[in-house]
Protein backbone atom coordinates (compact mmCIF):
# COMPACT_ATOMS: atom_id res chain seq x y z
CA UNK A 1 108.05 -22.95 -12.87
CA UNK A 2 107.37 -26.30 -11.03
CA UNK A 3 103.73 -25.68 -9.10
CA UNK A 4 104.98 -27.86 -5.99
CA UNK A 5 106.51 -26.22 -2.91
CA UNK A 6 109.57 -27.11 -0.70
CA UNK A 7 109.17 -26.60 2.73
CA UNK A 8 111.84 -27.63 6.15
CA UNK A 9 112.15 -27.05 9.55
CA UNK A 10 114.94 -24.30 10.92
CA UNK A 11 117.36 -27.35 11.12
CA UNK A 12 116.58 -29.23 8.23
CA UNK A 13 115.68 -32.30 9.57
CA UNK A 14 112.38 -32.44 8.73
CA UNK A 15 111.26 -31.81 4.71
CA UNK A 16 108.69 -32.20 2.08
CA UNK A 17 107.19 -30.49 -0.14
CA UNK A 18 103.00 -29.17 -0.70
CA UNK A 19 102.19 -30.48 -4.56
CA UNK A 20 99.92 -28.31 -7.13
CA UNK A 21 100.10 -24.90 -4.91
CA UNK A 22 97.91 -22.38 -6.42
CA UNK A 23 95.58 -19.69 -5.61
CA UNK A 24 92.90 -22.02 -7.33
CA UNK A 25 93.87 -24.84 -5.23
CA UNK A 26 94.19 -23.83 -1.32
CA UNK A 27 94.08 -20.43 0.20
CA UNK A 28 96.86 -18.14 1.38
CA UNK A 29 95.63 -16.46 4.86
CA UNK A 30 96.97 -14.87 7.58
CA UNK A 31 95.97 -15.53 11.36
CA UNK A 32 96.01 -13.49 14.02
CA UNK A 33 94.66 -15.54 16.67
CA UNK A 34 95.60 -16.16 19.72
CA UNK A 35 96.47 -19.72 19.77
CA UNK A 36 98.98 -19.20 16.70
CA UNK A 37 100.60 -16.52 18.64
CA UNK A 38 101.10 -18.87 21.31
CA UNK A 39 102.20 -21.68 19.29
CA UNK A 40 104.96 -20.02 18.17
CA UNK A 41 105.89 -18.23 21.42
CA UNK A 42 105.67 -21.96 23.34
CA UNK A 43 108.19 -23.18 21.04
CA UNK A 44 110.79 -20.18 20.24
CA UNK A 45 110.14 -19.29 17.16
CA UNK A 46 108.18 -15.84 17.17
CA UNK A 47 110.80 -13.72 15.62
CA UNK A 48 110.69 -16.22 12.47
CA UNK A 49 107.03 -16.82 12.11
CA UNK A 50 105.00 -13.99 13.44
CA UNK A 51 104.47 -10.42 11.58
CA UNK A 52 104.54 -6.93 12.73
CA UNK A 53 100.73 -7.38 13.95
CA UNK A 54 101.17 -11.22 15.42
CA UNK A 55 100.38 -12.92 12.29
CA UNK A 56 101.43 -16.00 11.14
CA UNK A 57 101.31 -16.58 7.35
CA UNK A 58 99.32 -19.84 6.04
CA UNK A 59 98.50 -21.53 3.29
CA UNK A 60 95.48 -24.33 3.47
CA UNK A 61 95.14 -26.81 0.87
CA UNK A 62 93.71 -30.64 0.37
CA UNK A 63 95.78 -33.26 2.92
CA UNK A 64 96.73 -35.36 0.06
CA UNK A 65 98.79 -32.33 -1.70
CA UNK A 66 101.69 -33.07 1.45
CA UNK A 67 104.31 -35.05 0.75
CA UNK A 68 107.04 -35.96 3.71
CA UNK A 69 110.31 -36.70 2.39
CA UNK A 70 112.64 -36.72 5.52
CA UNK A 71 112.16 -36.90 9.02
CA UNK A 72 108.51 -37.92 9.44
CA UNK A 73 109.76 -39.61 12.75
CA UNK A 74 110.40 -36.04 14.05
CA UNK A 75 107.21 -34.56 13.53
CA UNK A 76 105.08 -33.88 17.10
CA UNK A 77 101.76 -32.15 17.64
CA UNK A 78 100.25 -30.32 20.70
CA UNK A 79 96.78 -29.27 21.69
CA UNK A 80 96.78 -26.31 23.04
CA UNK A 81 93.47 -25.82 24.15
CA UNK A 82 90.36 -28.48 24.48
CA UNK A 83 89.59 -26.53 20.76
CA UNK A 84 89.81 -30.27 17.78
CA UNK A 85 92.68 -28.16 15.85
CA UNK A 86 95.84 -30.34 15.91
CA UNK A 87 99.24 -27.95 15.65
CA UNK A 88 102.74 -30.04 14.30
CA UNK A 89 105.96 -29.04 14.42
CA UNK A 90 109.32 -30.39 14.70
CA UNK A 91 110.45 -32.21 17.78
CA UNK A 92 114.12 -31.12 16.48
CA UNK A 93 114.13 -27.57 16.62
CA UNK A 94 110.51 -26.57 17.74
CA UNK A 95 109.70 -24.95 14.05
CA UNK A 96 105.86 -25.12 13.55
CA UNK A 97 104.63 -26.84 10.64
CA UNK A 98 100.77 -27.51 10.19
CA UNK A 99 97.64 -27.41 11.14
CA UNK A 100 95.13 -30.01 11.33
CA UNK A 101 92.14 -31.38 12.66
CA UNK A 102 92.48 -33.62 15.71
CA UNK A 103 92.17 -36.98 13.08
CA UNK A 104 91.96 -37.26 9.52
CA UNK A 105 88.59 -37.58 9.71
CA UNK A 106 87.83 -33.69 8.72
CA UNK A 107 90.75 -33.37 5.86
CA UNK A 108 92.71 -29.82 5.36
CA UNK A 109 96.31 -29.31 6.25
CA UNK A 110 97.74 -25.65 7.00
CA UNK A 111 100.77 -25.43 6.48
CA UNK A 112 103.01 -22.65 7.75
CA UNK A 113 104.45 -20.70 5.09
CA UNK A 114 107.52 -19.42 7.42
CA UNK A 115 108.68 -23.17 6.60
CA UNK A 116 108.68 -22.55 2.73
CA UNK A 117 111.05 -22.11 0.48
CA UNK A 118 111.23 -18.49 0.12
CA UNK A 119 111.98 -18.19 -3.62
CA UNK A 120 108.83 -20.03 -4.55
CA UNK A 121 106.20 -19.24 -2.17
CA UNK A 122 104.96 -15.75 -2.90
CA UNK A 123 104.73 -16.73 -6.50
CA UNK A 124 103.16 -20.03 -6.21
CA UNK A 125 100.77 -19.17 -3.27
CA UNK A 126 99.57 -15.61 -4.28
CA UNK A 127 98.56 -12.18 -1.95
CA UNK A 128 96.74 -13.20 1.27
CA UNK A 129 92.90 -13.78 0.63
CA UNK A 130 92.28 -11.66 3.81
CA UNK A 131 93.28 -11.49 7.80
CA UNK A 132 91.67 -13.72 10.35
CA UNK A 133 90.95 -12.88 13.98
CA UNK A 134 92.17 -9.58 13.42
CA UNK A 135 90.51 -8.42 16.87
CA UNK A 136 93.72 -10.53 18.97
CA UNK A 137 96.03 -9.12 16.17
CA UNK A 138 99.10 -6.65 17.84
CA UNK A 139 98.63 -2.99 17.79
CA UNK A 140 96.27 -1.68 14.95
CA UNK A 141 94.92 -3.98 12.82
CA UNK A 142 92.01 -1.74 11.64
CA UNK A 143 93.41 -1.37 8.21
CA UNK A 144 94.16 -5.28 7.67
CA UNK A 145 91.55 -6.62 4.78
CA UNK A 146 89.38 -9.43 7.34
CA UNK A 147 87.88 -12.14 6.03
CA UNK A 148 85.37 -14.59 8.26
CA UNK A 149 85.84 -18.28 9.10
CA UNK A 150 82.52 -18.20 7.67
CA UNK A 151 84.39 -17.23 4.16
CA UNK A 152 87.31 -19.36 4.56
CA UNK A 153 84.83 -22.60 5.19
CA UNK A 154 82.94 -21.86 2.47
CA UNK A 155 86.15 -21.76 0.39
CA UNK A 156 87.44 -25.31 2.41
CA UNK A 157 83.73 -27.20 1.89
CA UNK A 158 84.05 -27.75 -1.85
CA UNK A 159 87.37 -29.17 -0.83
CA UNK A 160 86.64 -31.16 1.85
CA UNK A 161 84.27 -32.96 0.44
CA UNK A 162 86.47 -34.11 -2.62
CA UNK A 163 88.76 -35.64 -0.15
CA UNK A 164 85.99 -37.74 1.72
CA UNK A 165 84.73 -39.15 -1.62
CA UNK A 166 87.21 -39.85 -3.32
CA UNK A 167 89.20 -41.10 -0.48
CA UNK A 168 92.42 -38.98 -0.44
CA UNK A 169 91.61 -38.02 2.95
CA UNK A 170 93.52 -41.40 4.47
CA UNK A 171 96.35 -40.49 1.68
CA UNK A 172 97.77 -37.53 4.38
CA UNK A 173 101.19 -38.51 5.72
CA UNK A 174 100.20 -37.28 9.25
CA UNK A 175 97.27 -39.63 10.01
CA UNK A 176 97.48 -43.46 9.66
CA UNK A 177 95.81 -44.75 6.62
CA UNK A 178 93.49 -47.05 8.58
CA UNK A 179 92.62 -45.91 11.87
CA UNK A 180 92.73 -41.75 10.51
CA UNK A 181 94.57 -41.53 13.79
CA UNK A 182 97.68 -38.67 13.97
CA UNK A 183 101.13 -40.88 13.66
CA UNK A 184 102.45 -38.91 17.00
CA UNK A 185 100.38 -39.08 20.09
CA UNK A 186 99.21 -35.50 20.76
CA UNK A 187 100.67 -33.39 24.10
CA UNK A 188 98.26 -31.28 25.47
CA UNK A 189 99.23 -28.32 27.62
CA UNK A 190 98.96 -28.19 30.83
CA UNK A 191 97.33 -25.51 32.62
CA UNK A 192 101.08 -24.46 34.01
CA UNK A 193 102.42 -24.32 30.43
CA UNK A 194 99.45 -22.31 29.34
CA UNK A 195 99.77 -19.86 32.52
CA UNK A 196 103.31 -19.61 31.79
CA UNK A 197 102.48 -18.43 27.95
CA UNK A 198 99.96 -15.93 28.80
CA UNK A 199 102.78 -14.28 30.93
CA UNK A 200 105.10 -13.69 28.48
């Protein structure tokens, strides 16, 4: 079986695929925080994303491995809080996509797995390494194997630093080449929008 990954939005606009997925080459995690709850809350897409504890399932691998193969002028990304993460999805139909850093200047891409082919993801990406932020998690989470950010970093460095010497890190389809600058300009919620989340 091939090693690269499809993924699409809900409508199919938007598609690519994630090349060389492996357990040995990006890390399969799921987050419980409170800004990917929101993410997918803010756009409408909950019921398709989040599990039974408010977790959204994510693989993070090198920003070189994405590939966009339709609809790159769709894509849109949103700040949510004055945090450097950078969240895409699709302008479309509001599915989430990745995560990055604000620029390309720190290189990782998340991508969400609820946008991957479903026939080739749980075999290509492997179990979960652990549960993050399990403490914002929905109902019980006591029983959820945690892992740190600490852990997950130390897991990213070796990575990371690949990317910045070799160069791959202006090869991401997200961030122009040149300036490492995201190809949409970032929205950043406004205090209303945020207000608004928190009461739903």
């Amino acid at each position: 079986m091939s090693s690269d990954l499809p993924f699409a939005c809900a409508c199919g606009a938007i598609s690519g695929t994630l090349l060389d997925v492996g357990p040995g080459q990006g890390d399969h995690v799921i987050c419980h925080c409170t800004d990917c709850q929101d993410l997918t809350r803010h756009l409408g897409h909950a019921d398709r994303v989040l599990d039974a504890h408010g977790g959204s399932a994510l693989y993070q691998s090198r920003c070189a491995r994405l590939r966009i193969d339709t609809g790159r002028e769709r894509l849109a990304c949103v700040h949510l809080t004055d945090k450097p993460t950078l969240r895409w999805y699709a302008s479309c139909c509001g599915m989430p996509l990745f995560n990055t850093y604000a620029n390309g200047k720190l290189p990782y891409i998340t991508t969400q797995l609820a946008a991957c082919d479903p026939a080739k993801r749980d075999a290509l990406v492997g179990p979960p390494r652990g549960h993050l932020f399990t403490q914002d998690g929905i109902g019980d989470t006591s029983a959820l194997p945690e892992m740190s950010m600490g852990q997950l970093m130390r897991r990213f460095f070796p990575r990371m630093i690949r990317d910045l010497l070799s160069g791959n890190r202006r090869r991401c389809p997200l961030f122009d080449a040149k300036t490492l600058e995201p190809i949409a300009k970032p929205h950043r919620l406004t205090g209303e929008e945020m207000l608004a989340l928190r009461r739903r």
